[in-house]
Every structure is written in C-alpha cells, then in structure tokens.
C-alpha atoms as a PDB file:
ATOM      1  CA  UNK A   1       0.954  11.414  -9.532  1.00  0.00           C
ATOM      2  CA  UNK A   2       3.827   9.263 -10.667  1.00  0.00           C
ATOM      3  CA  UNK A   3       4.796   6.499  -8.616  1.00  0.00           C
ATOM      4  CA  UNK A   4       7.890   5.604  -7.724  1.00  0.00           C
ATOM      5  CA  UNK A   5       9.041   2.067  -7.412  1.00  0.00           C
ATOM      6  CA  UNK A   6      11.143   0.764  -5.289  1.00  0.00           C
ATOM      7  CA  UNK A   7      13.110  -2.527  -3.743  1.00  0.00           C
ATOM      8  CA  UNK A   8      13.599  -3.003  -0.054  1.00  0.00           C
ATOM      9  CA  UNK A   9      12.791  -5.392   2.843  1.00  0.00           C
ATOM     10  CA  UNK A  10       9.579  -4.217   4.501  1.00  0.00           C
ATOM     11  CA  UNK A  11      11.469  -2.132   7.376  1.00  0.00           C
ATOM     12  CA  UNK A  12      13.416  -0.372   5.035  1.00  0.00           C
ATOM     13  CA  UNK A  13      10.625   0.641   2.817  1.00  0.00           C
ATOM     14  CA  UNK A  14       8.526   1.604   6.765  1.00  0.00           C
ATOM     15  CA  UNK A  15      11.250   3.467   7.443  1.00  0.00           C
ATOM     16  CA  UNK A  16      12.008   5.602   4.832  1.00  0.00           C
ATOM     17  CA  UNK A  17       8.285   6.349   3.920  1.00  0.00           C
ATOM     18  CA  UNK A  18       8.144   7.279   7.752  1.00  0.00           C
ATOM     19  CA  UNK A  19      10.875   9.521   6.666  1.00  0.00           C
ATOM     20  CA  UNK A  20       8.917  10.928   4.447  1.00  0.00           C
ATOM     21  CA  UNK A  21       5.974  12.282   6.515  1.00  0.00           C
ATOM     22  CA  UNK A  22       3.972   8.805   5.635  1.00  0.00           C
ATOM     23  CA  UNK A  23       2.533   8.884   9.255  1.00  0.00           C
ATOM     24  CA  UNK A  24      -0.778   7.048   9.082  1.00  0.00           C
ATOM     25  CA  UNK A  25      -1.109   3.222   9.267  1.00  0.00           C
ATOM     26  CA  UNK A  26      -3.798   2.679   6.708  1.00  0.00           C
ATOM     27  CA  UNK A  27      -5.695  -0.929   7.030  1.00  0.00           C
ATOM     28  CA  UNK A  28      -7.784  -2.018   4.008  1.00  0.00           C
ATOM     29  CA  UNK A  29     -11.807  -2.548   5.575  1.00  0.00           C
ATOM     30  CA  UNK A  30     -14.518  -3.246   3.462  1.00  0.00           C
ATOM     31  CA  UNK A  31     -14.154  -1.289   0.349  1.00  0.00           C
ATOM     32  CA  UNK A  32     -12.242   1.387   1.818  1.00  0.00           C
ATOM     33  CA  UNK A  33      -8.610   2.225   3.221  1.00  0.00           C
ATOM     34  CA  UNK A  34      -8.986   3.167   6.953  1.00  0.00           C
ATOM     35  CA  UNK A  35      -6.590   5.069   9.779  1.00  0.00           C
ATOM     36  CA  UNK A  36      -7.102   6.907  12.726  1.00  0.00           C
ATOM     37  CA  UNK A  37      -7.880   9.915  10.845  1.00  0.00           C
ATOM     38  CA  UNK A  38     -10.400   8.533   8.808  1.00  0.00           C
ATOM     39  CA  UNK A  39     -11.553   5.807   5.824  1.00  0.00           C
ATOM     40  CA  UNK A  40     -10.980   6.230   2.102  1.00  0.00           C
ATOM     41  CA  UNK A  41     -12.876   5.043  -0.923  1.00  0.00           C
ATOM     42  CA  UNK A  42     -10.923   3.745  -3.878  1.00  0.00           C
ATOM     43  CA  UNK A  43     -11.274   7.348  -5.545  1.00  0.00           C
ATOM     44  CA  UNK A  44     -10.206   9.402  -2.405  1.00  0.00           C
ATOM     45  CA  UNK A  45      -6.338   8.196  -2.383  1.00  0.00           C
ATOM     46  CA  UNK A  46      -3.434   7.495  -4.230  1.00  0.00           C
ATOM     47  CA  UNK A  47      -0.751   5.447  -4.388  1.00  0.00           C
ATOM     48  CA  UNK A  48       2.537   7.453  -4.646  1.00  0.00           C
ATOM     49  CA  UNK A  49       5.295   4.767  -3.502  1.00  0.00           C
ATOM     50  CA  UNK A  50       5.406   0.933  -4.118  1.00  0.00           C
ATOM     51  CA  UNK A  51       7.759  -0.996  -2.372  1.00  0.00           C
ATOM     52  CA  UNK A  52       7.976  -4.843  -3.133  1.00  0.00           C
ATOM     53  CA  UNK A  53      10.240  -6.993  -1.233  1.00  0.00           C
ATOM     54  CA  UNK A  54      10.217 -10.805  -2.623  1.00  0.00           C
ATOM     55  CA  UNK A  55      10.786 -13.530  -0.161  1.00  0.00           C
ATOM     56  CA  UNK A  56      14.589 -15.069  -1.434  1.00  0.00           C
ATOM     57  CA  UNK A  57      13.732 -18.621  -0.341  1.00  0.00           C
ATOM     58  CA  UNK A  58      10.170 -18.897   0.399  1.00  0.00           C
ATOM     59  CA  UNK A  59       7.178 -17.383  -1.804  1.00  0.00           C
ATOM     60  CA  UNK A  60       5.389 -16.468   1.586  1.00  0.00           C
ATOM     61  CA  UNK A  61       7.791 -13.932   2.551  1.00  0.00           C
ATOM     62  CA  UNK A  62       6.401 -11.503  -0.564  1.00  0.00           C
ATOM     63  CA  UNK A  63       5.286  -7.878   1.110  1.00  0.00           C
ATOM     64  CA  UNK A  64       4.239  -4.923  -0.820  1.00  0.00           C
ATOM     65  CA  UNK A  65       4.449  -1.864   1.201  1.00  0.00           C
ATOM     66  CA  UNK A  66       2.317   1.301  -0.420  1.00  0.00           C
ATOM     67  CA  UNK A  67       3.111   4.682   0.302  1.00  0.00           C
ATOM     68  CA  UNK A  68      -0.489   6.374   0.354  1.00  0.00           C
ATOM     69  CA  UNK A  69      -2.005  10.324   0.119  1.00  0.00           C
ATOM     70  CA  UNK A  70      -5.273  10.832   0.675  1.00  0.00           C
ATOM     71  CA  UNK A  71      -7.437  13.372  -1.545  1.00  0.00           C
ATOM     72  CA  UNK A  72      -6.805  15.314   1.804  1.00  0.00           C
ATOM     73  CA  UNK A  73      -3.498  15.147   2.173  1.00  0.00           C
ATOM     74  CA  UNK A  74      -3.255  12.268   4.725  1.00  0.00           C
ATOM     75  CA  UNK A  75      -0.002  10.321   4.179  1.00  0.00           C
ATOM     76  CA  UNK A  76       0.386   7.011   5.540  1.00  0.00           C
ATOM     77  CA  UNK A  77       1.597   3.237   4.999  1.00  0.00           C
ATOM     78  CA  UNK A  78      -0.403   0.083   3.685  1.00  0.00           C
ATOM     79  CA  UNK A  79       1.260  -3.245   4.084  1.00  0.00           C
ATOM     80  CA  UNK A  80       0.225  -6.478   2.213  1.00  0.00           C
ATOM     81  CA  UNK A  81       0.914 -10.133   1.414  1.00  0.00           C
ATOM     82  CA  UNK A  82      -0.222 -12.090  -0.994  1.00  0.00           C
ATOM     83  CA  UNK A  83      -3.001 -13.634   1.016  1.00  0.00           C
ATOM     84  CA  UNK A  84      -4.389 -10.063   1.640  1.00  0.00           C
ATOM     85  CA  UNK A  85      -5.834  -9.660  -2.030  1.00  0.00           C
ATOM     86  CA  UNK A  86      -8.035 -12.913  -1.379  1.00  0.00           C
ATOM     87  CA  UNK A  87     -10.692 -10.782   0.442  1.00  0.00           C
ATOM     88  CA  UNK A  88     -13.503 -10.085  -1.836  1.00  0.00           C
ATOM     89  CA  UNK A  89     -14.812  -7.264   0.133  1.00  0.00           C
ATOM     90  CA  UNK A  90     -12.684  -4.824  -0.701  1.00  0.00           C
ATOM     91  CA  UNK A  91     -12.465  -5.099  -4.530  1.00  0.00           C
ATOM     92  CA  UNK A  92     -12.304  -1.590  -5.652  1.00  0.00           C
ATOM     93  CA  UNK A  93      -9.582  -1.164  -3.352  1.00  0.00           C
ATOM     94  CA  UNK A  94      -8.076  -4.994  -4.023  1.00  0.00           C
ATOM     95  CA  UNK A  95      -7.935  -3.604  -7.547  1.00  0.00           C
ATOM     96  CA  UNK A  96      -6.111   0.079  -7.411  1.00  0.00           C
ATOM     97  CA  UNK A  97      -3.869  -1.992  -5.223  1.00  0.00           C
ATOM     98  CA  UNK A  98      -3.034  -4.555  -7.662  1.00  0.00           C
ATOM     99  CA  UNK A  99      -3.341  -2.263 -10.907  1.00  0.00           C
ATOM    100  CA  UNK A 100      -0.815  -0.149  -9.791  1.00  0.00           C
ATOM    101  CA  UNK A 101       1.551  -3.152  -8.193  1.00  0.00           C
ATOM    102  CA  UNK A 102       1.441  -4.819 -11.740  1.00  0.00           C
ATOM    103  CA  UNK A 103       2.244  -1.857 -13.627  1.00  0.00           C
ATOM    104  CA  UNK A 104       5.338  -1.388 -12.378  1.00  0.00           C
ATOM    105  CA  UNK A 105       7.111  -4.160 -15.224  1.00  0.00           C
END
C-alpha cells in the first residue's frame, strides 16, 4: 500500500480521513492498535495516510495523525504526539508508527 503524505493541522487531516470512510478511533494499548471493533497486532494493519502538522511556535504542538486499514478492512484514525512514542509497551507498534513517519523525507 503506498502511503500518502500529507500537511494539515490535526482537524483538517480528522476531517478529511473521516471523509474518507476512516471511521474507527484506533488507541495504541499494549502492543496492539485497539477500537471498538477490535485490537490489532503490528502485522494486522497498515498505515495508508500520514498527516504531520508541526507546531509553528512551540515544539509541543507536533501531531501526527495516521490514517489506518486493518487486515480486515477496518478504517479508522490514530492520533499522536511526541510524548506518545515514550511508552515502551507498545514497541512493535511504536516502531511501524515511527518507520513509516520517518520515511516520508
């Protein structure tokens, strides 16, 4: 799947997954992605839209909004600061996150 990057304040980037049919709010739990309809390993998901807003005036303000499809076809939103990729329980997912976040230069 190729993702497709993208540059927007966090609403914008809600919105127009939302758009989309991204539905689900996904929450990252230990070592998995998790929504009402269910929890996701690393391997059971994807990561098909990145959008990453950067704080103008203040480092803090730095969001990363994922658009995310589940191996069964569950779409949904992930949204993250900085501070989120400090938990260690969640590596696996911590990683894919980050992986795919980097690649985008």
């Amino acid at each position: 799947m190729d993702i497709q990057y993208h540059y927007a304040t966090v609403l914008q980037a809600i919105n127009e997954l939302k758009e989309k049919g991204y539905t689900e709010d996904f929450n990252l739990e230990e070592n998995c992605l998790a929504c009402a309809t269910g929890k996701f390993n690393h391997d059971e998901f994807e990561i098909s839209d990145i959008y990453y807003y950067e704080g103008e005036s203040n480092p803090d303000d730095e969001a990363t909004v994922y658009g995310i499809v589940s191996h069964l076809g569950t779409k949904g939103i992930l949204v993250t600061g900085d501070e989120t990729f400090s938990d260690p329980t969640s590596n696996k997912i911590i990683e894919k996150l980050l992986v795919k976040r980097k690649s985008r230069n």
